[in-house]
N, C-alpha and C. Protein backbone atom coordinates (compact mmCIF):
# COMPACT_ATOMS: atom_id res chain seq x y z
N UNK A 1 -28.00 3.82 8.84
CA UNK A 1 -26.93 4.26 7.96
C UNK A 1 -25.63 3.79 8.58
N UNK A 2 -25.04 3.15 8.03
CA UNK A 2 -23.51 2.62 8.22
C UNK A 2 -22.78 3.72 8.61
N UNK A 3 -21.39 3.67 9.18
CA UNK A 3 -20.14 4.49 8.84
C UNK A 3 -20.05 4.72 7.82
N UNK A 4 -20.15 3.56 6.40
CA UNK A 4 -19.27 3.87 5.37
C UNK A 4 -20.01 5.01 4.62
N UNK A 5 -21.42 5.04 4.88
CA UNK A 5 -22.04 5.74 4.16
C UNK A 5 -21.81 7.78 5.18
N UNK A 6 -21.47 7.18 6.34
CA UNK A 6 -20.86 8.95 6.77
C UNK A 6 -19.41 8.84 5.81
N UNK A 7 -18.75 7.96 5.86
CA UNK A 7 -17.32 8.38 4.92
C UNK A 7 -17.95 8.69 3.59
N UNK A 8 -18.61 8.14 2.94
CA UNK A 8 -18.70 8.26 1.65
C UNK A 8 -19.33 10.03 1.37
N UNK A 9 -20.05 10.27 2.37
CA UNK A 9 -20.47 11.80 2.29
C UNK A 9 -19.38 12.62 2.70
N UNK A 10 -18.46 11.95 3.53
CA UNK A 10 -17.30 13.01 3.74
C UNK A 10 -16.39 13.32 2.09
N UNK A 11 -15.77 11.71 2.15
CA UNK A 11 -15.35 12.37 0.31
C UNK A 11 -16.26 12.87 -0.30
N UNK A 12 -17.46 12.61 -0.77
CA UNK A 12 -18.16 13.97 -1.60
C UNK A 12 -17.94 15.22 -1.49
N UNK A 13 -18.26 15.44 0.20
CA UNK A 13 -17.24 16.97 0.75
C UNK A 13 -16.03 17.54 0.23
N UNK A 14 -15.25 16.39 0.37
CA UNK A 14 -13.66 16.73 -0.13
C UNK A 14 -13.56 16.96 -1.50
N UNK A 15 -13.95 16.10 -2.28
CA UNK A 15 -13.90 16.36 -3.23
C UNK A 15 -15.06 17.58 -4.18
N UNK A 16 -16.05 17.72 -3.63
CA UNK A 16 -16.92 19.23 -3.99
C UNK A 16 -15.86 20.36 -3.46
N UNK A 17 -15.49 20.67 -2.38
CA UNK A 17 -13.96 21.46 -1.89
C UNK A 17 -13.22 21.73 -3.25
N UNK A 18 -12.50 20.57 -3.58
CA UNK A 18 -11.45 20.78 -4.26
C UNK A 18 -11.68 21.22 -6.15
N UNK A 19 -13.59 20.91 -6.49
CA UNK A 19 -13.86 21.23 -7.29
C UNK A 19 -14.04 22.77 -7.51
N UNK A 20 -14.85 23.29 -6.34
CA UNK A 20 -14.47 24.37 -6.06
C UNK A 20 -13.48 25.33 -6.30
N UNK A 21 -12.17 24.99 -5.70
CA UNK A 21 -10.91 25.34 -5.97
C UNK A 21 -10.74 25.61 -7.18
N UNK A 22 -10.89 24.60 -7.71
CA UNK A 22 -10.63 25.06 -9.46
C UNK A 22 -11.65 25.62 -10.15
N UNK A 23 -12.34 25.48 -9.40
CA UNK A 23 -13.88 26.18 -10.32
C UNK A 23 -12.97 28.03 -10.70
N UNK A 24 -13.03 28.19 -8.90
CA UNK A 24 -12.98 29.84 -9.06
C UNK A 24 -11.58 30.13 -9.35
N UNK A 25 -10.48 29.27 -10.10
CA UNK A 25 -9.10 29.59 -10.50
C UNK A 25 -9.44 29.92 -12.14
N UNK A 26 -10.24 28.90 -12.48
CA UNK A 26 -10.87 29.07 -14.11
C UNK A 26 -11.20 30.47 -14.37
N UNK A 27 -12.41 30.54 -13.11
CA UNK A 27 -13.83 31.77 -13.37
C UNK A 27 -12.64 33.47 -13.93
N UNK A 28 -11.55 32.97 -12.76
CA UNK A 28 -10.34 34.64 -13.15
C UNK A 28 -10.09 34.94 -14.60
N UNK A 29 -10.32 33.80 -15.63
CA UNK A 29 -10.27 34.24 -16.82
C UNK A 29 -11.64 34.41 -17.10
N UNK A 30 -12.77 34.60 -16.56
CA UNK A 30 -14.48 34.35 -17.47
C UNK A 30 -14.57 35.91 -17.29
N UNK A 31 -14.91 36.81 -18.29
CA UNK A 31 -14.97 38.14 -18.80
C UNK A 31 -16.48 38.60 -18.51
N UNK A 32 -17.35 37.83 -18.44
CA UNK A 32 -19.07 38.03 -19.03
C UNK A 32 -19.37 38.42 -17.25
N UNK A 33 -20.13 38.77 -17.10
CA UNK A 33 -21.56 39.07 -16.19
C UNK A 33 -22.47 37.75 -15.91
N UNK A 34 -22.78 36.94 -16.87
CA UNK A 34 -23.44 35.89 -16.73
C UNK A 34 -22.90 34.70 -16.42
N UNK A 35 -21.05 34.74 -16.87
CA UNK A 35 -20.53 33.26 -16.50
C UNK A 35 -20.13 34.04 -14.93
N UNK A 36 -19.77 34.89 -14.25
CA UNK A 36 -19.82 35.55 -12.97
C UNK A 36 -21.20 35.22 -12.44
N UNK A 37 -22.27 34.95 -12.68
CA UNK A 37 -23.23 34.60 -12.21
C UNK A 37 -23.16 33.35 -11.97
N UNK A 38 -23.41 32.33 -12.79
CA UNK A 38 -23.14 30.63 -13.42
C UNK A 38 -22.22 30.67 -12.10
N UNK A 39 -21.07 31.34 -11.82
CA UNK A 39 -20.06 30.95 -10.75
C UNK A 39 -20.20 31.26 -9.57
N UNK A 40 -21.14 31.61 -9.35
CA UNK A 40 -22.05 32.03 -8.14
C UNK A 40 -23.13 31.18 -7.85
N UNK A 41 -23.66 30.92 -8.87
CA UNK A 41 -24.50 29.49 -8.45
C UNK A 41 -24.05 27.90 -8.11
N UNK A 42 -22.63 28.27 -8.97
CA UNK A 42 -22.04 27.11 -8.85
C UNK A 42 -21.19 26.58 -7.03
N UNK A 43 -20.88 27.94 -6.90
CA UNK A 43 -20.27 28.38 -6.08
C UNK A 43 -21.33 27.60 -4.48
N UNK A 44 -22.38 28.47 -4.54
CA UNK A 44 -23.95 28.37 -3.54
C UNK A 44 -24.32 26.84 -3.87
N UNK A 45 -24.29 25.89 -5.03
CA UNK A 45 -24.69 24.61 -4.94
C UNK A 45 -23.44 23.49 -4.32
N UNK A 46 -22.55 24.19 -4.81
CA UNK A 46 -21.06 23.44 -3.91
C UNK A 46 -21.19 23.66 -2.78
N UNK A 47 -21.51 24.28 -1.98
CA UNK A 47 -21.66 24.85 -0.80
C UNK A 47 -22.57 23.96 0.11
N UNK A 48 -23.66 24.19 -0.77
CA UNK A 48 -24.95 23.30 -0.21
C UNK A 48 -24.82 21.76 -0.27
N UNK A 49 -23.54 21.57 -1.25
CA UNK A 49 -23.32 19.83 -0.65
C UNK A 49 -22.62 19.50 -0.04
N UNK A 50 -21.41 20.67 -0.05
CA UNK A 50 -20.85 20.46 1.13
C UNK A 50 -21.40 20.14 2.95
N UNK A 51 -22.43 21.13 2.82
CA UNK A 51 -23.00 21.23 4.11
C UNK A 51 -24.00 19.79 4.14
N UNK A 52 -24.27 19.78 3.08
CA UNK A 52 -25.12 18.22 3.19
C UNK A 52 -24.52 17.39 3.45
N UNK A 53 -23.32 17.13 3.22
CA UNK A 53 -22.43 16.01 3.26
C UNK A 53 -21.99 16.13 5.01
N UNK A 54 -21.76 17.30 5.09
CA UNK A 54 -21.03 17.71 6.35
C UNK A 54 -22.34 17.45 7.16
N UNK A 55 -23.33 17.39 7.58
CA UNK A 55 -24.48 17.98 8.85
C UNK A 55 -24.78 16.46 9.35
N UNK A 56 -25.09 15.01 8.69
CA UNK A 56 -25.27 13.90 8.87
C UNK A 56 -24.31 13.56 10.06
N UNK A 57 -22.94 14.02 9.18
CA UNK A 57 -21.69 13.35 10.46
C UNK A 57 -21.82 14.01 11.56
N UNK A 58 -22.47 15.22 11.64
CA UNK A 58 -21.94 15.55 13.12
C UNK A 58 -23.34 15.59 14.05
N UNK A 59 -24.48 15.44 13.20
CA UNK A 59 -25.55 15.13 14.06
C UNK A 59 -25.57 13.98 14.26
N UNK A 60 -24.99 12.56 13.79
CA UNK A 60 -24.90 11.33 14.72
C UNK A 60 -24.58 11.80 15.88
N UNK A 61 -23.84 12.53 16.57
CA UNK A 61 -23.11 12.79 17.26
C UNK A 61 -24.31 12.83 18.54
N UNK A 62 -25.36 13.63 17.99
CA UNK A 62 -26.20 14.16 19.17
C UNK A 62 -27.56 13.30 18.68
N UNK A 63 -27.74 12.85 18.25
CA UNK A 63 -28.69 12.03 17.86
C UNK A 63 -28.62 10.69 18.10
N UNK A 64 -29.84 9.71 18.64
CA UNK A 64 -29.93 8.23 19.41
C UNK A 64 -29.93 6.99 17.82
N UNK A 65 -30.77 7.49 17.04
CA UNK A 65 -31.24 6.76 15.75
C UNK A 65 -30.14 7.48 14.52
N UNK A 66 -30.35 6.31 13.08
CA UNK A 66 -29.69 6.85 12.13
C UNK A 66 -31.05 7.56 11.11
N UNK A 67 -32.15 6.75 11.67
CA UNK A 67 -33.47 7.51 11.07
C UNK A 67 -33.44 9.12 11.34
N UNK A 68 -33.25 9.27 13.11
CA UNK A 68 -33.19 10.65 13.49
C UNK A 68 -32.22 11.88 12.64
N UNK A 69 -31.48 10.91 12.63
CA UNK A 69 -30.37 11.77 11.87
C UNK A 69 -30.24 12.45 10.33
N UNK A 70 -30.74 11.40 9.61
CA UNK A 70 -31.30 11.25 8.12
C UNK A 70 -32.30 12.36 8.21
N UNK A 71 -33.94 12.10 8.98
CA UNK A 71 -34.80 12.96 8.61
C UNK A 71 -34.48 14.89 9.37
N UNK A 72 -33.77 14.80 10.59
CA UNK A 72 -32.93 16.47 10.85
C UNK A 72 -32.06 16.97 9.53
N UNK A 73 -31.35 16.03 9.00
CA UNK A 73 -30.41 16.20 7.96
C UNK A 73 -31.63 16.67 6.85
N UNK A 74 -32.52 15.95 6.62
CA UNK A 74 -32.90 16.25 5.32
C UNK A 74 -34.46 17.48 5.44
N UNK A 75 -34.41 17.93 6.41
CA UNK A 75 -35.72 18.53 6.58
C UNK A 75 -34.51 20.07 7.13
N UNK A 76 -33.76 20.18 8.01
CA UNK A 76 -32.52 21.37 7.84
C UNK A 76 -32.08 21.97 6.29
N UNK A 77 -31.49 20.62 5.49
CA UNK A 77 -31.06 21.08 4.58
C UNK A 77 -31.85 21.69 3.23
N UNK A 78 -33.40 20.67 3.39
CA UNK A 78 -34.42 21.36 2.24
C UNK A 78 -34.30 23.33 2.67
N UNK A 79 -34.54 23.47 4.15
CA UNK A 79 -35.05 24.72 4.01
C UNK A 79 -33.67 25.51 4.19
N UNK A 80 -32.13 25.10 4.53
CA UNK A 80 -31.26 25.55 3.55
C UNK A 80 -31.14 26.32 2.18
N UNK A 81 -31.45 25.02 1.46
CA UNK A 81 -31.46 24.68 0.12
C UNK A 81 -32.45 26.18 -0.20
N UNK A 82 -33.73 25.76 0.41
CA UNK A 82 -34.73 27.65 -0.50
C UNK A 82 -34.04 28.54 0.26
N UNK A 83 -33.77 28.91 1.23
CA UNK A 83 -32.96 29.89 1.69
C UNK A 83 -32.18 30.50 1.11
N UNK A 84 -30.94 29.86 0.77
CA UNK A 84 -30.09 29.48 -0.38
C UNK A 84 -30.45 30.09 -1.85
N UNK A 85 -31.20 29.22 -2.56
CA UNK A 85 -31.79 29.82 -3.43
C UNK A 85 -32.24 31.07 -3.60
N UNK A 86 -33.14 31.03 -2.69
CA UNK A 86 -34.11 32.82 -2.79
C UNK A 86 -33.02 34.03 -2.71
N UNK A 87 -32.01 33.54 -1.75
CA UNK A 87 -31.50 34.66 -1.31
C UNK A 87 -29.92 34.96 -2.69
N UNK A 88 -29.55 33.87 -3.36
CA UNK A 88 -28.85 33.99 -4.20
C UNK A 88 -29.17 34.82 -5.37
N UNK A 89 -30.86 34.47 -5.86
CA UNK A 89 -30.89 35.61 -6.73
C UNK A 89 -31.69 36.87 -6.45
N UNK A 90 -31.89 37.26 -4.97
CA UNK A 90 -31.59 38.55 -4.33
C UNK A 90 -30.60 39.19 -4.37
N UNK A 91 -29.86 38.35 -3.71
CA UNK A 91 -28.10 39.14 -4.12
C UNK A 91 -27.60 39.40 -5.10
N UNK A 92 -27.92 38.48 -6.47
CA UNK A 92 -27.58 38.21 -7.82
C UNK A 92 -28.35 38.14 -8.79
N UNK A 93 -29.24 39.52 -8.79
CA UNK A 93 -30.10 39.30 -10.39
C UNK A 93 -29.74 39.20 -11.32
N UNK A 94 -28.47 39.32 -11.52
CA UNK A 94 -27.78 38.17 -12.83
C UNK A 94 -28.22 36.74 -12.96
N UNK A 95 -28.60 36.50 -12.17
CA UNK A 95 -28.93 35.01 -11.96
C UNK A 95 -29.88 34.65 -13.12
N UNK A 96 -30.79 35.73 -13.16
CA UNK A 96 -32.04 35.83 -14.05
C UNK A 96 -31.88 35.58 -15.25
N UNK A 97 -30.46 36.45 -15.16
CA UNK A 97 -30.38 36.87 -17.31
C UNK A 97 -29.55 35.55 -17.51
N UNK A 98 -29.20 34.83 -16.34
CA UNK A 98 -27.66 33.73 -17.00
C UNK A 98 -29.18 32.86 -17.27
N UNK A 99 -30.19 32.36 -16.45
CA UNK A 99 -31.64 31.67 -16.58
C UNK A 99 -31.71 31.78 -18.16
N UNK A 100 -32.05 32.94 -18.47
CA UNK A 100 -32.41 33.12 -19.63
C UNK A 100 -32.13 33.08 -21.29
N UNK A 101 -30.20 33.15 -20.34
CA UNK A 101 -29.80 33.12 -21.73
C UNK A 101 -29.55 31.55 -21.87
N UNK A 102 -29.58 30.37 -20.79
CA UNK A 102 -29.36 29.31 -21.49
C UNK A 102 -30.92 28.33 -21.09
N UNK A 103 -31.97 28.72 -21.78
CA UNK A 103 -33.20 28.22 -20.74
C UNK A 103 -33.02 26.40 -20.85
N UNK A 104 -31.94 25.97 -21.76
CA UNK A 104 -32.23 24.45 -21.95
C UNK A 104 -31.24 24.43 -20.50
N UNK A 105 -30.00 24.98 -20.18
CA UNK A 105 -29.62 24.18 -18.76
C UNK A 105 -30.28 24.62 -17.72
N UNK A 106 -31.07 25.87 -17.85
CA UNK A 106 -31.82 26.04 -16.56
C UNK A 106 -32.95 25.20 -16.37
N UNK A 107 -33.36 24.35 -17.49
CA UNK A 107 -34.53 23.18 -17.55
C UNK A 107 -33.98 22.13 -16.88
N UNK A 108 -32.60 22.24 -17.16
CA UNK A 108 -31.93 20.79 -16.71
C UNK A 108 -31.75 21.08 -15.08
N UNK A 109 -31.08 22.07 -14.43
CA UNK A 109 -30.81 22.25 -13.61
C UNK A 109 -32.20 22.55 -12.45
N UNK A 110 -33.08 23.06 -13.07
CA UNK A 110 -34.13 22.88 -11.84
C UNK A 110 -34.82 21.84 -11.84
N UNK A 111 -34.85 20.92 -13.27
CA UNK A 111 -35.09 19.63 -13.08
C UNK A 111 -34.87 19.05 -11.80
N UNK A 112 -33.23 19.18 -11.80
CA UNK A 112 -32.54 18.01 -10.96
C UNK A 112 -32.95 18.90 -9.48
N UNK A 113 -33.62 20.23 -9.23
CA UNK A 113 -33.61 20.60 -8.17
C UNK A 113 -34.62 19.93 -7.84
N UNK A 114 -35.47 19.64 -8.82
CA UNK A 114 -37.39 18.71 -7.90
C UNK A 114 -36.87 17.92 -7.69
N UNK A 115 -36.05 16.74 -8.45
CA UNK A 115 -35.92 15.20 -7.92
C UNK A 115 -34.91 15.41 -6.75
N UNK A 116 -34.03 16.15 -6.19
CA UNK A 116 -33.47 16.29 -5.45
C UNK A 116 -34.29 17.03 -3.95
N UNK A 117 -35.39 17.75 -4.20
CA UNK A 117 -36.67 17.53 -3.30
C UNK A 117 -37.24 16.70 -3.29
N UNK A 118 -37.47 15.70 -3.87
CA UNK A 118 -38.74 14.87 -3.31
C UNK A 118 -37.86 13.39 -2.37
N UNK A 119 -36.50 13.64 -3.22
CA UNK A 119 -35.54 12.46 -2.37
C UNK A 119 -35.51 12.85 -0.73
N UNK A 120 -35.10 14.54 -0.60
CA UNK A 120 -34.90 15.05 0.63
C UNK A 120 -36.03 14.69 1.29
N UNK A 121 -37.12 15.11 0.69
CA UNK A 121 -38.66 15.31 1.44
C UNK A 121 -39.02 13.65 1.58
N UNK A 122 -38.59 13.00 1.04
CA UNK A 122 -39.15 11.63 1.41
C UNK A 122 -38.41 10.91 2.62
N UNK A 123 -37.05 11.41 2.29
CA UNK A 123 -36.19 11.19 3.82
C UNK A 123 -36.60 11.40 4.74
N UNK A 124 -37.25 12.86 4.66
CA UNK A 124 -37.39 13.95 6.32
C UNK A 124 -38.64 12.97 6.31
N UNK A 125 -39.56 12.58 5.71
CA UNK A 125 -41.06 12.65 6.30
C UNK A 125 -40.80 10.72 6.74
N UNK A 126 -40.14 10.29 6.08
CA UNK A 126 -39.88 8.36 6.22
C UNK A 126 -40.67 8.03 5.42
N UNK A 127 -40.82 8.43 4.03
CA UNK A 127 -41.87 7.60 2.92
C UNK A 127 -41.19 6.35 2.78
N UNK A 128 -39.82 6.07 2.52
CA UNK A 128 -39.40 4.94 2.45
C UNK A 128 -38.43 4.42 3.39
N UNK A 129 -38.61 4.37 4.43
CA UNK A 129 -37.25 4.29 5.51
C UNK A 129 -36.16 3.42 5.25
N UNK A 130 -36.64 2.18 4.58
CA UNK A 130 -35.12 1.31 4.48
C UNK A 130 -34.34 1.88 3.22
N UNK A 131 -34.96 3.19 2.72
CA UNK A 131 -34.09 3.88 1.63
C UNK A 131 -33.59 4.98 2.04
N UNK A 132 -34.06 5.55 2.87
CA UNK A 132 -34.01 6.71 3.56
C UNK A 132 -32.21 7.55 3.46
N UNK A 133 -31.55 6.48 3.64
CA UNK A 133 -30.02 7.23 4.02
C UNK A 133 -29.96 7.36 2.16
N UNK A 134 -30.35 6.21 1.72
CA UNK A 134 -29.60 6.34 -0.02
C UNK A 134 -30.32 7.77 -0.91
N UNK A 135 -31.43 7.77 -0.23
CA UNK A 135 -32.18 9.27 -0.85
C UNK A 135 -31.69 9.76 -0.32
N UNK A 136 -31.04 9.79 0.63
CA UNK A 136 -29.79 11.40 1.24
C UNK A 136 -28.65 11.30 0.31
N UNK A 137 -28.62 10.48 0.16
CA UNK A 137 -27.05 10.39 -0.17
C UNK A 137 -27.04 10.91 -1.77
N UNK A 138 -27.85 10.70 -2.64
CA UNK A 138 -28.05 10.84 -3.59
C UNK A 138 -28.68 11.80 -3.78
N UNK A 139 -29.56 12.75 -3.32
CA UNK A 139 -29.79 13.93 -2.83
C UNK A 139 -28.48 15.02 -2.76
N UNK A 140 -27.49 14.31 -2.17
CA UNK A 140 -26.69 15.00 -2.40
C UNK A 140 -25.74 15.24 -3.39
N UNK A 141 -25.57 14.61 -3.76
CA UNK A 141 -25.07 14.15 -5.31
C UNK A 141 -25.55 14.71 -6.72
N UNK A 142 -27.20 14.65 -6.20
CA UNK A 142 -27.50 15.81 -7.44
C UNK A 142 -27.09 17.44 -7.37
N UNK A 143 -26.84 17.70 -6.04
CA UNK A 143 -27.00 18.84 -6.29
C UNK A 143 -25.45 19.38 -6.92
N UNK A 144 -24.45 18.42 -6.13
CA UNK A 144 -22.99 18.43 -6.66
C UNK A 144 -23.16 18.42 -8.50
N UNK A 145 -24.09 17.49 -8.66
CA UNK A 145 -24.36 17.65 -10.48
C UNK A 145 -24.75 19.13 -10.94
N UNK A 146 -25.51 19.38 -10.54
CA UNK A 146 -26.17 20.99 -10.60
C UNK A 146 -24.93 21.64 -10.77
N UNK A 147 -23.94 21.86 -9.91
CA UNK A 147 -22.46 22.91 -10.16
C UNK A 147 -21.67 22.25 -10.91
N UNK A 148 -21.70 20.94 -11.04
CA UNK A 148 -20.83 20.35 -12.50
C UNK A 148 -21.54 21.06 -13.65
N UNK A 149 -23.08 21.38 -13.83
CA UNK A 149 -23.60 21.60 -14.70
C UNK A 149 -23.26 23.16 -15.07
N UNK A 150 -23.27 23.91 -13.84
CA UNK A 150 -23.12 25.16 -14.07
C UNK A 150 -21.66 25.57 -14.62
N UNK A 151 -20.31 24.53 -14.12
CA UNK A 151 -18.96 24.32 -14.48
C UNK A 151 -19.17 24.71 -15.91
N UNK A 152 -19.67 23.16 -16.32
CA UNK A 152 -19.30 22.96 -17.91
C UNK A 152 -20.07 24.19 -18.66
N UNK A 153 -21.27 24.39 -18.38
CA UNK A 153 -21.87 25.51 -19.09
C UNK A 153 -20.64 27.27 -18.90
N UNK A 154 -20.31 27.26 -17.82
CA UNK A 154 -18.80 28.22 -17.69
C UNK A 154 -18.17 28.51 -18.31
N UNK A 155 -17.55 27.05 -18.58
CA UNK A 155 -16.21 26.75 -19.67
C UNK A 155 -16.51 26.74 -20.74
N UNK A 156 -17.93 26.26 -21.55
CA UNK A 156 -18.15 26.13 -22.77
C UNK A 156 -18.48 28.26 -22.89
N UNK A 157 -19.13 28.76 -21.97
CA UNK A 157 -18.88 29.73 -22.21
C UNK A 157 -18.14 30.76 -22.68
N UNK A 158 -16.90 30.62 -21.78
CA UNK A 158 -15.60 30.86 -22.20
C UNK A 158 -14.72 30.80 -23.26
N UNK A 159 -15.20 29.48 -23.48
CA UNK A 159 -14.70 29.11 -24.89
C UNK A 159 -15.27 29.70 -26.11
N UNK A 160 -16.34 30.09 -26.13
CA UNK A 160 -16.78 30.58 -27.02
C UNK A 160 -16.77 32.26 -26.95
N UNK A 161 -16.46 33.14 -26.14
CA UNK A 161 -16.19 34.09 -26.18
C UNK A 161 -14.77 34.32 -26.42
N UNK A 162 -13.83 33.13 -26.15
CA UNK A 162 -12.83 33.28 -26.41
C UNK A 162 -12.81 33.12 -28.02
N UNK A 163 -13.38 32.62 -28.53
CA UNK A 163 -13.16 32.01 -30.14
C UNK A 163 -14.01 33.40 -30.59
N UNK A 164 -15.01 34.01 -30.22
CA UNK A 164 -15.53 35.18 -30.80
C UNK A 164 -14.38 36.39 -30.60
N UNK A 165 -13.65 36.41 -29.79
CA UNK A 165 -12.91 37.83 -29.58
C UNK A 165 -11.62 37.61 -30.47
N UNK A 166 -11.16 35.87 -31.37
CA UNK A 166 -10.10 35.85 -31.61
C UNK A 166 -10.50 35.80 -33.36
N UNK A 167 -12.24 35.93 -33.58
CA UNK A 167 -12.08 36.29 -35.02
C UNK A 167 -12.12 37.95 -35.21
């Protein structure tokens, strides 16, 4: 793995950060229980790319190979990632009912959670090594999609409770 490809995970960082930011400036107007949920997941998947983005750069640091680095990165962050998960809708059984009330983005969104395992899991194990950094990298990227997904589903939320409370 190049430098450019540690810079290129750093801006993903920066810029998941700053999506963030505005995520939870929006959420102060979202009224519902379920878009408070949606922003909690959104919240926990920003998070998780952040740290994805972030863990590569600083284990070069202590690590001899860029292989080494790639498969710690991606075998840390899978069991992150369920950690993460499990424990979000422990904390947040809202999580359940926001699942339910939109089951077409929760199709979409755990979609992108398998292909975003098998990229990780193919990293950690070296199914493809001369791909190895780009399934990280893109790995991470989906999951940044996942909280774009949960964003827009937010806002379209919003919007429509806003248009219901103004007939």
């Amino acid at each position: 793995m190049e430098l450019s490809v540690f810079d290129d995970l750093l801006s993903i960082a920066e810029i998941t950060s700053v999506f963030v930011g505005f995520a939870v400036l929006i959420s102060v107007l979202s009224p519902t229980v379920i878009d408070k949920a949606r922003l909690l997941g959104m919240i926990t998947g920003a998070a998780m790319t952040i740290v994805a983005c972030i863990l590569p750069v600083i284990l070069r640091y202590y690590l001899d190979s860029t292989s080494s680095v790639i498969q710690v990165a991606s075998i840390a962050f899978v069991i992150l990632n369920i950690v993460g998960t499990v424990a979000l809708f422990k904390i947040a059984p809202e999580m359940a009912a926001a699942h339910k009330e939109s089951a077409l983005l929760s199709m979409w969104v755990w979609s992108i959670e398998a292909v975003m395992y098998v990229l990780m899991i193919s990293a950690a194990v070296g199914l493809w090594p001369a791909y190895a950094a780009a399934n990280y990298f893109f790995g991470t990227c989906l999951i940044l999609l996942q909280a774009i997904l949960l964003f827009v589903a937010m806002i379209l939320s919003m919007s429509q409770t806003a248009k219901s409370i103004q007939s």
